[in-house]
C-alpha atoms as a PDB file:
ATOM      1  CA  UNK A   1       0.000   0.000   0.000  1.00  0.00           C
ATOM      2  CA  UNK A   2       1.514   3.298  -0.969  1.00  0.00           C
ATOM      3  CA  UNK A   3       0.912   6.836   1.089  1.00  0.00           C
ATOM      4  CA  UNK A   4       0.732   9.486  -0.895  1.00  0.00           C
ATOM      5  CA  UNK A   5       1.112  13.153   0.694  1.00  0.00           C
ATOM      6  CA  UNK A   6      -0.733  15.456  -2.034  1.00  0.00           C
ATOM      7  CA  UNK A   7      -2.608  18.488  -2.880  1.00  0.00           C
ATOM      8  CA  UNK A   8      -4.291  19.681  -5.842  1.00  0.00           C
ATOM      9  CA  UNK A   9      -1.414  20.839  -8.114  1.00  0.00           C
ATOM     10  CA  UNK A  10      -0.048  19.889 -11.206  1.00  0.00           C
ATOM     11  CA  UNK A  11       3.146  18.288  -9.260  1.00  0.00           C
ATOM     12  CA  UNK A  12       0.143  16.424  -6.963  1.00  0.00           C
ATOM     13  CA  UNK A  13      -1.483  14.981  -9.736  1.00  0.00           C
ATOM     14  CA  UNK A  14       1.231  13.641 -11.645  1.00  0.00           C
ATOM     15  CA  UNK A  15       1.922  10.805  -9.325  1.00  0.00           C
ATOM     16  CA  UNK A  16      -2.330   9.775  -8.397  1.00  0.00           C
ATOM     17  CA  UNK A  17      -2.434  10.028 -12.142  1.00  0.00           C
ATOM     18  CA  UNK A  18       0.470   7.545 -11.892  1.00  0.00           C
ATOM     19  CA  UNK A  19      -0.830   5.385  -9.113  1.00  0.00           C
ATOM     20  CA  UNK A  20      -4.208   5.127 -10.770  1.00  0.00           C
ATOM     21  CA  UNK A  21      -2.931   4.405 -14.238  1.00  0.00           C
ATOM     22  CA  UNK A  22      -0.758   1.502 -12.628  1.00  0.00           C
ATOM     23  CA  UNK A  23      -4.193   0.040 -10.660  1.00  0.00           C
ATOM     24  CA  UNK A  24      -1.988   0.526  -7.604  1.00  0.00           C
ATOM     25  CA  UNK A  25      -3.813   0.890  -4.288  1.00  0.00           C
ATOM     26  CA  UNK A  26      -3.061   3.881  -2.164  1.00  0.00           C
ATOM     27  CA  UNK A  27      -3.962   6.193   0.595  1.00  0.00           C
ATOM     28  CA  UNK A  28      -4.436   9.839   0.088  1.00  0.00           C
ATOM     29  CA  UNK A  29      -2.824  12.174   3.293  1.00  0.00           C
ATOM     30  CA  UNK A  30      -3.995  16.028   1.886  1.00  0.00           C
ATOM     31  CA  UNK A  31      -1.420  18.091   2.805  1.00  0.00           C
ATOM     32  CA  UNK A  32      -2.887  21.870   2.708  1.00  0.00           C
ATOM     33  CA  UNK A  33      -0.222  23.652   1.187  1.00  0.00           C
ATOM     34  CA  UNK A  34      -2.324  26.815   1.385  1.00  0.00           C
ATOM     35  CA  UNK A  35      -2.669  26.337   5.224  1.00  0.00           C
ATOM     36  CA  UNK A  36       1.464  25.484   5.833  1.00  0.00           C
ATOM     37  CA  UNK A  37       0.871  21.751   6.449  1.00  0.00           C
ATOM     38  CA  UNK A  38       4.082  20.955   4.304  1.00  0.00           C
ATOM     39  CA  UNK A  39       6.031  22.666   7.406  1.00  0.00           C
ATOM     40  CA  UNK A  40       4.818  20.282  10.385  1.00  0.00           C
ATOM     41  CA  UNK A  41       7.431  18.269  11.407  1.00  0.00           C
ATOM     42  CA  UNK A  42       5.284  14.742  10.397  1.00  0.00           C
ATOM     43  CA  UNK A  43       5.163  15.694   7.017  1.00  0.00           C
ATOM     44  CA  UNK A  44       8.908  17.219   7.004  1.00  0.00           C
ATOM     45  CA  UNK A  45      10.422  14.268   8.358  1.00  0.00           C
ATOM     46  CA  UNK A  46       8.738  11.936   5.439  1.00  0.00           C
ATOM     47  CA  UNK A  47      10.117  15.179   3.016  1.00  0.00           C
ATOM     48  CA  UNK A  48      12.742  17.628   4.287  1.00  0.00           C
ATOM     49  CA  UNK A  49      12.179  19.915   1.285  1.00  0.00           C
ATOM     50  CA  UNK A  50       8.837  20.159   2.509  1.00  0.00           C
ATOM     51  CA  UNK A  51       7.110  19.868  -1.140  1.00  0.00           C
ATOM     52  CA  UNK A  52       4.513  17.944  -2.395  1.00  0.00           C
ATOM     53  CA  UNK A  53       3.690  15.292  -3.451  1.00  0.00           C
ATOM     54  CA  UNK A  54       5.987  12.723  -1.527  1.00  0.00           C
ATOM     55  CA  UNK A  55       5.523   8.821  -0.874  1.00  0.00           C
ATOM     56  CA  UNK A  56       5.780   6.125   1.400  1.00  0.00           C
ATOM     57  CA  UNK A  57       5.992   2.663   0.464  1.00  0.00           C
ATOM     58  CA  UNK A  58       5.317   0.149   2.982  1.00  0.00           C
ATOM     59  CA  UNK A  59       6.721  -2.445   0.731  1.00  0.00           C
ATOM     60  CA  UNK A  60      10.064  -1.007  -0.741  1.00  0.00           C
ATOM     61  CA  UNK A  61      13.360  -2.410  -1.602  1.00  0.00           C
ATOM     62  CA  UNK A  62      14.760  -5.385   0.546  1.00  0.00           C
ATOM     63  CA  UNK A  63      10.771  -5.584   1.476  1.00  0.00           C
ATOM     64  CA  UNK A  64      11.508  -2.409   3.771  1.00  0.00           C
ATOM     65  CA  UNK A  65       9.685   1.299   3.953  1.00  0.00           C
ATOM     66  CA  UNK A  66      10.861   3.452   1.847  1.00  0.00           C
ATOM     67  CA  UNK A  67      10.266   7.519   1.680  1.00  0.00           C
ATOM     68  CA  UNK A  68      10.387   8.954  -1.251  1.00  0.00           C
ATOM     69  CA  UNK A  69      10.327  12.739  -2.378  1.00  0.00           C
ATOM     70  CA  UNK A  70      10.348  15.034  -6.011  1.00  0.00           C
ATOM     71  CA  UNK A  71       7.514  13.827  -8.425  1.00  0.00           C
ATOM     72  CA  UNK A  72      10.100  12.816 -10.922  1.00  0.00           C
ATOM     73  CA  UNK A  73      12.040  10.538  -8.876  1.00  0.00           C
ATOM     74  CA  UNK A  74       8.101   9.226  -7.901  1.00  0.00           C
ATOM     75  CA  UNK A  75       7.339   8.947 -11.417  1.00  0.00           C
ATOM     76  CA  UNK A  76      10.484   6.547 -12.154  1.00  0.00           C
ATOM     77  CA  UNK A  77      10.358   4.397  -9.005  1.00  0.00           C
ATOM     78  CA  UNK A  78       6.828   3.451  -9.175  1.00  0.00           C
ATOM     79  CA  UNK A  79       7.267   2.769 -13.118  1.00  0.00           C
ATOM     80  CA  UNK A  80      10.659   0.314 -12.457  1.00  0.00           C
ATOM     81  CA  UNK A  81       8.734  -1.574  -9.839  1.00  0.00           C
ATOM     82  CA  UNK A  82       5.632  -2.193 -11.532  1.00  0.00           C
ATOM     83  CA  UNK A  83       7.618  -2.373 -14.257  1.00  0.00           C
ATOM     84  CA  UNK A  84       4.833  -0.482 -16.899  1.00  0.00           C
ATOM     85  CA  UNK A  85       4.620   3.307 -17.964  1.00  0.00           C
ATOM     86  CA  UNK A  86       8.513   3.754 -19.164  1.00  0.00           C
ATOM     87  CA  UNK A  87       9.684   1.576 -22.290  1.00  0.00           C
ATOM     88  CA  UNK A  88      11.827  -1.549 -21.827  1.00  0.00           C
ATOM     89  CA  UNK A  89      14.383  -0.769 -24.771  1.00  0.00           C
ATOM     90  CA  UNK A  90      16.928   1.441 -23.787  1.00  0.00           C
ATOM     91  CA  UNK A  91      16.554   4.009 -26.682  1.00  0.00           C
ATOM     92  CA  UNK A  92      13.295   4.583 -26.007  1.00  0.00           C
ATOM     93  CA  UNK A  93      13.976   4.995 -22.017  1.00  0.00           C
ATOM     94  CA  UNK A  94      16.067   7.550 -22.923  1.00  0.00           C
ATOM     95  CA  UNK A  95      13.211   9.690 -24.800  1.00  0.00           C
ATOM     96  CA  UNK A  96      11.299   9.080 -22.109  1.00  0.00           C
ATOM     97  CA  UNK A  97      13.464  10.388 -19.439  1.00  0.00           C
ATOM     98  CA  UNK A  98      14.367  12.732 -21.337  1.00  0.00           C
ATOM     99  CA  UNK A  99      11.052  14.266 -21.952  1.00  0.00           C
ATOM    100  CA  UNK A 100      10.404  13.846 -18.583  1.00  0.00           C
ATOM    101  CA  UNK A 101      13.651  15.776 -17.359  1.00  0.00           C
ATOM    102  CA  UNK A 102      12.172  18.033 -19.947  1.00  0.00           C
ATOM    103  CA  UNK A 103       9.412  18.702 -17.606  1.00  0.00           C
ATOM    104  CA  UNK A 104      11.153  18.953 -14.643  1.00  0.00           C
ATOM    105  CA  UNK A 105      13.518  21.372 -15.628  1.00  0.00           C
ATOM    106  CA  UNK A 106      11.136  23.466 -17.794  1.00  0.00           C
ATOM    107  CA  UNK A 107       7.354  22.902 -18.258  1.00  0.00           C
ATOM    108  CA  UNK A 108       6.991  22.813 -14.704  1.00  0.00           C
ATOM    109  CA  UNK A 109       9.321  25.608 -13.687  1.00  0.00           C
ATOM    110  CA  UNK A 110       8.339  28.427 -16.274  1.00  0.00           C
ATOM    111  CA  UNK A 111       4.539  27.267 -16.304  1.00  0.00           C
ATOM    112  CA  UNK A 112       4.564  27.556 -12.370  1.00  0.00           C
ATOM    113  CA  UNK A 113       6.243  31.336 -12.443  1.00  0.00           C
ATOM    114  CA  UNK A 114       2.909  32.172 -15.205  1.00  0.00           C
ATOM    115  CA  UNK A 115       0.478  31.213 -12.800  1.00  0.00           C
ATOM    116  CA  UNK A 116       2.509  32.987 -10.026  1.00  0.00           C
ATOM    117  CA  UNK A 117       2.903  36.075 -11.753  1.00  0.00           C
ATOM    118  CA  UNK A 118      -0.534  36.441 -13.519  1.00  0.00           C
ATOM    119  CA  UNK A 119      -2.549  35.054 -10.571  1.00  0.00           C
ATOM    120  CA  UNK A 120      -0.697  35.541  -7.051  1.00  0.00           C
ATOM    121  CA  UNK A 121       1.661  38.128  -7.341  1.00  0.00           C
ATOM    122  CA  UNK A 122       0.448  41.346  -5.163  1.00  0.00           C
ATOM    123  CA  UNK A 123       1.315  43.694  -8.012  1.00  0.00           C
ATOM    124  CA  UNK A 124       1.735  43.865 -11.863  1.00  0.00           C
ATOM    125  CA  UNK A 125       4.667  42.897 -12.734  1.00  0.00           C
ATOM    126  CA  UNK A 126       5.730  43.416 -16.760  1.00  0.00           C
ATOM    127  CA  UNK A 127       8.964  41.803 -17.457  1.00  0.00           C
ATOM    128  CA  UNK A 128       8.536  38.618 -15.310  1.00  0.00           C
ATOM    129  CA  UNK A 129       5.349  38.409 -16.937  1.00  0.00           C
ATOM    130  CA  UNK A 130       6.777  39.366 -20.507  1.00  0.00           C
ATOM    131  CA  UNK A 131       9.695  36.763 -19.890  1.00  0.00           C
ATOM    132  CA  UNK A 132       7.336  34.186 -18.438  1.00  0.00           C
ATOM    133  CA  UNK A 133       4.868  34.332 -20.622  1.00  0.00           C
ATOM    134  CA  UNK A 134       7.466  34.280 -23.898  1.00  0.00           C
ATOM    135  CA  UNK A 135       9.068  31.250 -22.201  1.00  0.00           C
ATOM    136  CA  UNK A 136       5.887  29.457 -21.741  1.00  0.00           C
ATOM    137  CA  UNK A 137       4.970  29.827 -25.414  1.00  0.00           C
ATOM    138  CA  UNK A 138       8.475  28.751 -26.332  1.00  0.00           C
ATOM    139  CA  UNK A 139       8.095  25.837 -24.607  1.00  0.00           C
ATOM    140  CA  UNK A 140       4.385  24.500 -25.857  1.00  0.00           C
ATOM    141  CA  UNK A 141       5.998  25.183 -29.613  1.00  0.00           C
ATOM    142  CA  UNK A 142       8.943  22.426 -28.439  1.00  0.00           C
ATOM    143  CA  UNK A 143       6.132  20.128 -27.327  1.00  0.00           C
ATOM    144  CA  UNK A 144       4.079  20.654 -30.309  1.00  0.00           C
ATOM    145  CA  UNK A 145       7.142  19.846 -32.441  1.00  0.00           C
ATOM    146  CA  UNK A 146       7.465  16.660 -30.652  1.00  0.00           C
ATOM    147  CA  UNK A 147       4.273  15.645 -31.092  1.00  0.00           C
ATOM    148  CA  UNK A 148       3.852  16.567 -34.985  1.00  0.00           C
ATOM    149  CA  UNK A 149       5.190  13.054 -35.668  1.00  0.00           C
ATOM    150  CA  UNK A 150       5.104  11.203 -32.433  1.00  0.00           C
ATOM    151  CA  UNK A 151       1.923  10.284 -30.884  1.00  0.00           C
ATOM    152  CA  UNK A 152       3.281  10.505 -27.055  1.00  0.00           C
ATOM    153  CA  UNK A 153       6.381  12.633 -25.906  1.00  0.00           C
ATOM    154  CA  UNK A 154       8.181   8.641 -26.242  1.00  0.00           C
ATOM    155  CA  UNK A 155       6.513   7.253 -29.054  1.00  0.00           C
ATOM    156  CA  UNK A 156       4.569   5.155 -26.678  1.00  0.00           C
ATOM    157  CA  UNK A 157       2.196   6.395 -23.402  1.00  0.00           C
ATOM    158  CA  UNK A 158       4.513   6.913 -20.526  1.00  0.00           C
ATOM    159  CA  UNK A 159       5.730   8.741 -17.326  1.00  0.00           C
ATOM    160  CA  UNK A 160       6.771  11.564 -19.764  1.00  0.00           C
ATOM    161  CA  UNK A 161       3.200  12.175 -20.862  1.00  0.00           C
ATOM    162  CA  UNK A 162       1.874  11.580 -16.963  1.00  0.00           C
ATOM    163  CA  UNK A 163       4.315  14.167 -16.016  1.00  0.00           C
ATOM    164  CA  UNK A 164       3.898  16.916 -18.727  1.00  0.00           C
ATOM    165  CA  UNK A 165      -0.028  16.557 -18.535  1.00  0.00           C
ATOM    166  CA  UNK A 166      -1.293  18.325 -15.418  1.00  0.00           C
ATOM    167  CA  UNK A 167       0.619  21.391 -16.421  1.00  0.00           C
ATOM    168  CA  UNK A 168      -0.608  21.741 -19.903  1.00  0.00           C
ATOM    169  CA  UNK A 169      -4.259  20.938 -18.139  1.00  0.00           C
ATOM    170  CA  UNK A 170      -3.675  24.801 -16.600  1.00  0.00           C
ATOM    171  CA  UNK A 171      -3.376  26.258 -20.033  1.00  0.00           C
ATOM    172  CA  UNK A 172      -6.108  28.942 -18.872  1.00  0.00           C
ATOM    173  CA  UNK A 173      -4.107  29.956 -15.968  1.00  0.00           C
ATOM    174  CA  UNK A 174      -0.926  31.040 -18.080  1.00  0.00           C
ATOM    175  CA  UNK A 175      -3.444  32.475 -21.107  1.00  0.00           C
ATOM    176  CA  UNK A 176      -2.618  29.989 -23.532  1.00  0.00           C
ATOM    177  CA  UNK A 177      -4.934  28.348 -26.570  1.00  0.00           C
ATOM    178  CA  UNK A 178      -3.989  24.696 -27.378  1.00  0.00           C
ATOM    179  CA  UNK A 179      -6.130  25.377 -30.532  1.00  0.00           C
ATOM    180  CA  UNK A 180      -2.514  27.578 -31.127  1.00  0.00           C
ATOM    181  CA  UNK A 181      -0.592  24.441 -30.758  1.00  0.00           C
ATOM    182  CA  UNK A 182      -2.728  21.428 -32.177  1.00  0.00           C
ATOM    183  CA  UNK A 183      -0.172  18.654 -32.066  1.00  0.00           C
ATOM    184  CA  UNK A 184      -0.301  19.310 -27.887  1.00  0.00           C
ATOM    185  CA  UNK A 185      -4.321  19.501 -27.992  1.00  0.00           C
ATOM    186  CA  UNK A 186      -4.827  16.320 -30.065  1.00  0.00           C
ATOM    187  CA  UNK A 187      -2.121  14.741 -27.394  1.00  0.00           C
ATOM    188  CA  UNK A 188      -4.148  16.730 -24.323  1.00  0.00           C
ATOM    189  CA  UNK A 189      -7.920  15.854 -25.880  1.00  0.00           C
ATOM    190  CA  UNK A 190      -6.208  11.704 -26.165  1.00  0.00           C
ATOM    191  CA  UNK A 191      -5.372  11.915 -22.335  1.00  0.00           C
ATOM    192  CA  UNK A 192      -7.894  13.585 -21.182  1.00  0.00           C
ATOM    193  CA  UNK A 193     -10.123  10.660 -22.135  1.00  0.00           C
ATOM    194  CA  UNK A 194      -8.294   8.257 -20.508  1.00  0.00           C
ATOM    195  CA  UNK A 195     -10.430   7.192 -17.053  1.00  0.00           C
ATOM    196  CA  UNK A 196      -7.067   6.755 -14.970  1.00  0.00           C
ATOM    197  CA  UNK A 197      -6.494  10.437 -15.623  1.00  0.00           C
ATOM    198  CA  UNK A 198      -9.850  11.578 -14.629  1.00  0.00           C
ATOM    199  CA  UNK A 199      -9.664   9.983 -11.399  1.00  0.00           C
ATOM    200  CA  UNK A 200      -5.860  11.262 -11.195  1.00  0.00           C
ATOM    201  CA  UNK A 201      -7.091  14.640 -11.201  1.00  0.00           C
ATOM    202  CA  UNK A 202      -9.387  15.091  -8.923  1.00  0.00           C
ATOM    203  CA  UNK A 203      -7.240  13.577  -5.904  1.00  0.00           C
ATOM    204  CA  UNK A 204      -7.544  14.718  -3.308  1.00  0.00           C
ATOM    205  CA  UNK A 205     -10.951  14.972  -3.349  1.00  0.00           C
END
């Protein structure tokens, strides 16, 4: 049984998404980011960066617990053990890890300083939201690229996809039109459907 510490983010979501896609059974701990629950000392000692999402899994390696923080690292330790959701051959790991890391390090960053900018941010400000904004566009013309000729980021549905999904499902927030980039909304329409998704997304409840 897997505990997941969540809340309803982008980050969150990528790794219910995950756990529902993989039929795996888990509990769901809300952790009220809003409120400051990341900071208590319960939840800091399961993640000392005190970010969500973060696991524990009662049945690790060696048949041991095993905490485990940053949705990426998530991502690839619950697709090695159940061994689904990242390809077998090691070209096509790669692209998926790559694409992935491409998230990490870029779709989530630069989509996550839009919403800050256009949505939290006390006052107007121009050039983050200029830079931001440019960046964001920048990046959805990568991903459309990607997808012209590939029908997922890896050629085949994956943790890349899982990962890069939840962002792009904010595309209001950061004032973007997928009909702009229709490689990315035929790929966004295709997961949407998908019923593991769905349930993915609204955890927690």
């Amino acid at each position: 049984m897997i505990e997941l510490y969540t809340w309803s983010t982008p980050n969150g979501r990528k790794v219910s998404i995950m756990l529902e896609e993989l039929g795996e059974p888990y509990n769901v701990h809300p952790i009220n980011i809003g409120k400051g629950d990341q900071f208590t000392p319960e939840f800091v000692a399961i993640n000392p960066n005190s970010k969500i999402p973060a696991i524990v899994d009662k049945d690790g390696p060696d048949s041991k617990p095993i905490s485990i923080m940053e949705s990426g690292a998530i991502l690839i330790y619950l697709a090695e053990k159940a061994g689904k959701l990242l390809p077998s051959s090691a070209r096509t790991r790669l692209t998926a890890l790559q694409w992935l890391m491409f998230q990490m390090g870029g779709v989530g960053p630069m989509f996550g300083q839009v919403h800050h900018f256009l949505r939290a941010a006390k006052e107007p400000v121009p050039y983050a939201i200029e830079r931001y904004t440019t960046e964001t566009r920048r990046l959805y013309g990568v991903l459309n690229e990607r997808l012209r000729e590939h029908e997922y980021l890896a050629d085949e549905y994956s943790i890349a996809d899982i990962s890069t999904y939840p962002w792009t499902a904010r595309y209001e927030w950061h004032k973007t039109r997928l009909e702009d980039f229709p490689n990315v909304k035929r790929w966004f329409d295709a997961i949407s459907a998908r019923l593991a998704v769905q349930r993915g997304m609204k955890v927690p409840s």
